[in-house]
N, C-alpha and C. Protein backbone atom coordinates (compact mmCIF):
# COMPACT_ATOMS: atom_id res chain seq x y z
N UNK A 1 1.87 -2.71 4.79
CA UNK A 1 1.88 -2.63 6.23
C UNK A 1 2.83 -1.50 6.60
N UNK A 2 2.19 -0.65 7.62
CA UNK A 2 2.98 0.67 7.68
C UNK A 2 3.50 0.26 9.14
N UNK A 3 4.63 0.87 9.35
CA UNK A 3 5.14 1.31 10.98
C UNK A 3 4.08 1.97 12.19
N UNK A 4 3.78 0.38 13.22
CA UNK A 4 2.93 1.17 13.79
C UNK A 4 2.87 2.53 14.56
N UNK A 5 4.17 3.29 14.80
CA UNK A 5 4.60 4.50 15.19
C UNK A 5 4.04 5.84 14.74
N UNK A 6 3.81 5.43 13.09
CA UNK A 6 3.48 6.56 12.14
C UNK A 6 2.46 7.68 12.62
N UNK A 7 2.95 8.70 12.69
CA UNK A 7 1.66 9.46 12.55
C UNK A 7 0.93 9.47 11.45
N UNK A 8 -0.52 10.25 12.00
CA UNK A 8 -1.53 10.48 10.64
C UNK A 8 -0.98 10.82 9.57
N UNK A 9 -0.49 11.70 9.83
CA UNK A 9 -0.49 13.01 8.69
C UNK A 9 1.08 12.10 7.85
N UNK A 10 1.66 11.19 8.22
CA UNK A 10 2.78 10.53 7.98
C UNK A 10 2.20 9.08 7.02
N UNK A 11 1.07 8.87 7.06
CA UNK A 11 0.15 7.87 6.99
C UNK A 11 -0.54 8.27 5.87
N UNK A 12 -0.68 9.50 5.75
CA UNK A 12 -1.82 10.22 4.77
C UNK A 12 -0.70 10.25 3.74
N UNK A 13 0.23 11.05 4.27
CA UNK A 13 1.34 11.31 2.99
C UNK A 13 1.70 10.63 2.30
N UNK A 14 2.09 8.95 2.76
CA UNK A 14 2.63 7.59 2.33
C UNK A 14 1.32 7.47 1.59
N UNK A 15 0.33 7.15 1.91
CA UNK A 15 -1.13 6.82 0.67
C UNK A 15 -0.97 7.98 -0.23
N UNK A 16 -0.66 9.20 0.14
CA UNK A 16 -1.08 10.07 -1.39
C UNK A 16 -0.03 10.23 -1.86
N UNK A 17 1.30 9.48 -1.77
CA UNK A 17 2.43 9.64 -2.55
C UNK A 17 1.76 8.31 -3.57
N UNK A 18 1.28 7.46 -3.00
CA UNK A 18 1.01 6.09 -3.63
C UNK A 18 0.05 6.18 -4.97
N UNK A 19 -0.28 6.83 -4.10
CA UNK A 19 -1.85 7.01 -5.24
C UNK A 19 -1.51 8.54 -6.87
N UNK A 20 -0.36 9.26 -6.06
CA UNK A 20 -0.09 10.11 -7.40
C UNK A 20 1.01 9.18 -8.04
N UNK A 21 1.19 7.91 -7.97
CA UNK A 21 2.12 7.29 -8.46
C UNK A 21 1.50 6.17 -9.23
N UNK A 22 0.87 6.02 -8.90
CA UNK A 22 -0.50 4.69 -9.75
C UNK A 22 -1.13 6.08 -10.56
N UNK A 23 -1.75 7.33 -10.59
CA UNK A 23 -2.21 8.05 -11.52
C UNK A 23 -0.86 8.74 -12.58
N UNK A 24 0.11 8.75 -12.04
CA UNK A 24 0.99 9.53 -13.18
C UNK A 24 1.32 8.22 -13.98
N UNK A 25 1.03 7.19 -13.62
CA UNK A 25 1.48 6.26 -14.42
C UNK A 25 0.28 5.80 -15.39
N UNK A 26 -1.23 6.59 -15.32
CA UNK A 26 -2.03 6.58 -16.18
C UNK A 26 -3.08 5.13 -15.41
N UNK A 27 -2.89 5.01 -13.71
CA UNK A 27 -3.82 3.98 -13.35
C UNK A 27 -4.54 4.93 -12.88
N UNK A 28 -5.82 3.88 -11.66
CA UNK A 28 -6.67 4.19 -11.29
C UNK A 28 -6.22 3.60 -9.75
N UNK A 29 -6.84 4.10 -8.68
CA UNK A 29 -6.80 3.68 -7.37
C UNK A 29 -8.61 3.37 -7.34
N UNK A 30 -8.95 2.07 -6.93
CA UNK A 30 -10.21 2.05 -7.01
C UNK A 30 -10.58 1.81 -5.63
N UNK A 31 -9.84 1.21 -4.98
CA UNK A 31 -10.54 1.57 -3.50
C UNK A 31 -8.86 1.58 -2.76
N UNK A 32 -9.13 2.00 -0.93
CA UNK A 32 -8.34 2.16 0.33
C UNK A 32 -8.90 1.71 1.03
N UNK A 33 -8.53 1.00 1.86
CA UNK A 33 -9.15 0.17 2.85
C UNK A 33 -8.45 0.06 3.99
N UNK A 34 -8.38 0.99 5.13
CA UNK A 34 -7.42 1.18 6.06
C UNK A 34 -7.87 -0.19 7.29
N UNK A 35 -7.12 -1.05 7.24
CA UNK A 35 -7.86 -2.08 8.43
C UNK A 35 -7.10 -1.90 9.67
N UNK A 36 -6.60 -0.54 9.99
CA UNK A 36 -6.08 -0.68 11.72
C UNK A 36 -4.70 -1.18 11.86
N UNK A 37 -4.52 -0.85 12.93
CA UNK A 37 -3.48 -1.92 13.86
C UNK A 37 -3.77 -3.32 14.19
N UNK A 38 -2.79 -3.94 13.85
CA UNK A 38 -2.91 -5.73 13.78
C UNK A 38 -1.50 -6.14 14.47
N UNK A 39 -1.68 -7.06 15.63
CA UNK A 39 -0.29 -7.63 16.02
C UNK A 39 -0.34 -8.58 15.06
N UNK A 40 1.36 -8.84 14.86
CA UNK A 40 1.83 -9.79 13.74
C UNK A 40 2.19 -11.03 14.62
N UNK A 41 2.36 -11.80 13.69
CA UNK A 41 2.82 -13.56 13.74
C UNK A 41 4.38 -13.10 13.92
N UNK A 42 4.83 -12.46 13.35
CA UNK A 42 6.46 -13.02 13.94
C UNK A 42 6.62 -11.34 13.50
N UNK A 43 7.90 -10.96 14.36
CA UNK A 43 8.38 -9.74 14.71
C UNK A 43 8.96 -9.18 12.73
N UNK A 44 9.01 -7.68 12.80
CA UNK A 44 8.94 -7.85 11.47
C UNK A 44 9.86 -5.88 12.02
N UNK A 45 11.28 -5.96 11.80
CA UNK A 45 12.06 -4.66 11.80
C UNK A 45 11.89 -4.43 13.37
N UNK A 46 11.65 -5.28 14.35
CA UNK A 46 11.45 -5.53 15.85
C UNK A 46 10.54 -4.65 16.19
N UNK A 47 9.30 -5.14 15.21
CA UNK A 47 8.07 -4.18 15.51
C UNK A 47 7.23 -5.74 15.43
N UNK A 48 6.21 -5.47 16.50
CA UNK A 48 5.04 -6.79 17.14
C UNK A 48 3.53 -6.29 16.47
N UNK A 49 3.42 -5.39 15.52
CA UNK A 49 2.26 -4.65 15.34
C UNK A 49 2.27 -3.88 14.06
N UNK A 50 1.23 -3.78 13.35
CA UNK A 50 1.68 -2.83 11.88
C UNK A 50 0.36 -2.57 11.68
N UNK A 51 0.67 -1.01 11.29
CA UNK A 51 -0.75 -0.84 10.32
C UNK A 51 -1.05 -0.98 8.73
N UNK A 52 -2.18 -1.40 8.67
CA UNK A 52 -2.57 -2.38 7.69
C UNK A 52 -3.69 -2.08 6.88
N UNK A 53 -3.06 -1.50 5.20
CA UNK A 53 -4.07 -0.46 4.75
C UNK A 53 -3.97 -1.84 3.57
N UNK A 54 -4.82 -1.76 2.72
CA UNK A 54 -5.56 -2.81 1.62
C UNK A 54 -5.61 -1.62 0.45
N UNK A 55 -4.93 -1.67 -0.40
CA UNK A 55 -4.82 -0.16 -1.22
C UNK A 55 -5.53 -1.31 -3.44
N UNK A 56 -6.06 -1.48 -4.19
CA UNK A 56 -6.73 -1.89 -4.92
C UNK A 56 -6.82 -0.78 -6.07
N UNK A 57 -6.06 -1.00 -7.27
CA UNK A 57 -5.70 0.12 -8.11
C UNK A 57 -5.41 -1.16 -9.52
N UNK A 58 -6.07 -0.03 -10.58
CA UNK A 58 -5.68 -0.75 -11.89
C UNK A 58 -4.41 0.34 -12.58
N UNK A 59 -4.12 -0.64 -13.19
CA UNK A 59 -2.68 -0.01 -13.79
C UNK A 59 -1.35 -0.56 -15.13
N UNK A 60 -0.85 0.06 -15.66
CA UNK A 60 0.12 -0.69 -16.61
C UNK A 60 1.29 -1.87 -15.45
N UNK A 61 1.86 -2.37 -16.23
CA UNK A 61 2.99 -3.70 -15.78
C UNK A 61 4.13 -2.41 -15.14
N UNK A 62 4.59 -1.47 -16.27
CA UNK A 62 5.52 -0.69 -15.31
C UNK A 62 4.88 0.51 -14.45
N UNK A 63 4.03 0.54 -14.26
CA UNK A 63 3.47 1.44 -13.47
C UNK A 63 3.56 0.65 -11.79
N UNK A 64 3.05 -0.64 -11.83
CA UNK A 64 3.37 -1.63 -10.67
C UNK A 64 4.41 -1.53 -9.85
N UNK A 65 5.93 -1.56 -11.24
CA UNK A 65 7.13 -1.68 -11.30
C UNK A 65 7.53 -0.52 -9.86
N UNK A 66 6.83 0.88 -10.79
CA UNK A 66 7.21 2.15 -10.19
C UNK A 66 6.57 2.08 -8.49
N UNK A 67 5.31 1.50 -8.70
CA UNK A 67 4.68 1.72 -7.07
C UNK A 67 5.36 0.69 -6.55
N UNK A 68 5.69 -0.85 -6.69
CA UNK A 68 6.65 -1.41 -5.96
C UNK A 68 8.24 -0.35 -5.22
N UNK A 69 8.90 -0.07 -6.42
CA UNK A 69 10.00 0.53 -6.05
C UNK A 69 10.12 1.53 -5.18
N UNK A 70 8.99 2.64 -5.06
CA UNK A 70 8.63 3.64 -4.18
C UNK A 70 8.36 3.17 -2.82
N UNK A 71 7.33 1.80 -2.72
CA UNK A 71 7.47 1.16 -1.42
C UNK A 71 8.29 0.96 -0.98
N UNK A 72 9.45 0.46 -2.23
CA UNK A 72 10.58 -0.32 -1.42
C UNK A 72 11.57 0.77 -0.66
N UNK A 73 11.56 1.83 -1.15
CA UNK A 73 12.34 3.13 -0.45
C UNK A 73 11.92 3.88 0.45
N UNK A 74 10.27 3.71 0.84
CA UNK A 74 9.62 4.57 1.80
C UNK A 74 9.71 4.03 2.61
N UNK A 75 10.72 5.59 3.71
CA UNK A 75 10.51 4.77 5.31
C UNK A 75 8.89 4.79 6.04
N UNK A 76 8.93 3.67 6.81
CA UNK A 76 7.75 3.68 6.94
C UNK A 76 6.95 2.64 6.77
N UNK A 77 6.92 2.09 5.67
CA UNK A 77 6.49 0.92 4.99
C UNK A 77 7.50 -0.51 5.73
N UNK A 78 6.69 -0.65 6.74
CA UNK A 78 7.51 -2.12 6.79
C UNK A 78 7.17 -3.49 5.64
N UNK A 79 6.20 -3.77 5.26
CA UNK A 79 5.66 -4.86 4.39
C UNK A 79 5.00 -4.49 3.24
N UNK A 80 5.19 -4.98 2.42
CA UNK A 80 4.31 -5.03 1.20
C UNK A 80 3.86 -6.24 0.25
N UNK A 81 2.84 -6.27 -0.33
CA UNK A 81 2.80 -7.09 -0.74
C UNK A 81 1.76 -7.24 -1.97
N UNK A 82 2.16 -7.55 -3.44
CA UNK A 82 1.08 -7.21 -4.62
C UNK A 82 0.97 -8.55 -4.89
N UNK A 83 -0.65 -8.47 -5.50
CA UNK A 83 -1.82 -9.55 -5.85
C UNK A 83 -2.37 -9.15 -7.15
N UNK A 84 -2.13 -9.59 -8.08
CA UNK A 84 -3.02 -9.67 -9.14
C UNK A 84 -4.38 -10.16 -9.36
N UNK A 85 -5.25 -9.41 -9.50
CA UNK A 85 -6.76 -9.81 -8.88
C UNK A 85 -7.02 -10.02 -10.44
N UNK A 86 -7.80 -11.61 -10.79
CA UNK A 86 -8.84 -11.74 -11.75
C UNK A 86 -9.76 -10.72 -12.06
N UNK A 87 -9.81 -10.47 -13.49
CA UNK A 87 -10.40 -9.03 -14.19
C UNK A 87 -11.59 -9.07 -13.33
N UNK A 88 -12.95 -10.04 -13.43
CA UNK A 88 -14.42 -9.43 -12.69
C UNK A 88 -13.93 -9.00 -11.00
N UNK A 89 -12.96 -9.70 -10.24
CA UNK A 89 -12.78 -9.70 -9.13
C UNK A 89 -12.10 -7.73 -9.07
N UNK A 90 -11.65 -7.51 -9.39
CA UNK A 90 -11.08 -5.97 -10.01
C UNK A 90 -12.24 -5.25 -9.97
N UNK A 91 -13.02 -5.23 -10.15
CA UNK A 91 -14.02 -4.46 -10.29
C UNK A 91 -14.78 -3.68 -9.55
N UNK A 92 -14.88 -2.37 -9.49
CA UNK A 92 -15.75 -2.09 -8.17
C UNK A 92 -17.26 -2.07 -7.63
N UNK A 93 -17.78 -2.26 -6.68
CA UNK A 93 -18.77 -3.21 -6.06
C UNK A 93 -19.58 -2.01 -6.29
């Protein structure tokens, strides 16, 4: 979940920092799924609203490690949150 403030081009940069960070680590980004602006359930950095991208990438255990940690330092990124998807569920459609 990004800062709904962000510009594009601020938006673009945060996904393609993400995505050369899942490939230098020898993953794959298999899909992006940008779902918009969404008001939230409870205030989150006293922001009522976040944008809300669905990002789906295979990858090593420390490669995760690395794209967690990069979230955790990018301004910008108010929320995050990783799911380990069952191998057929992984797969692209």
């Amino acid at each position: 979940m990004l800062h709904p403030a962000l510009e594009a081009e601020r938006q673009a940069e945060i996904l393609d920092r993400l995505q050369a960070t899942v490939e230098a680590g020898k993953g794959t980004v298999v899909s992006t799924d940008d779902w918009g602006k969404k008001k939230l359930a409870y205030e989150v950095d006293h922001e009522t609203e976040g944008l809300y991208v669905d990002i789906v990438f295979r990858a090593e255990p420390a490669t995760l490690a690395e794209v967690e940690r990069v979230l955790r330092i990018t301004d910008g990124v108010l929320r995050f949150k990783t799911v380990r998807l069952k191998a057929e569920a992984a797969k692209p459609v």
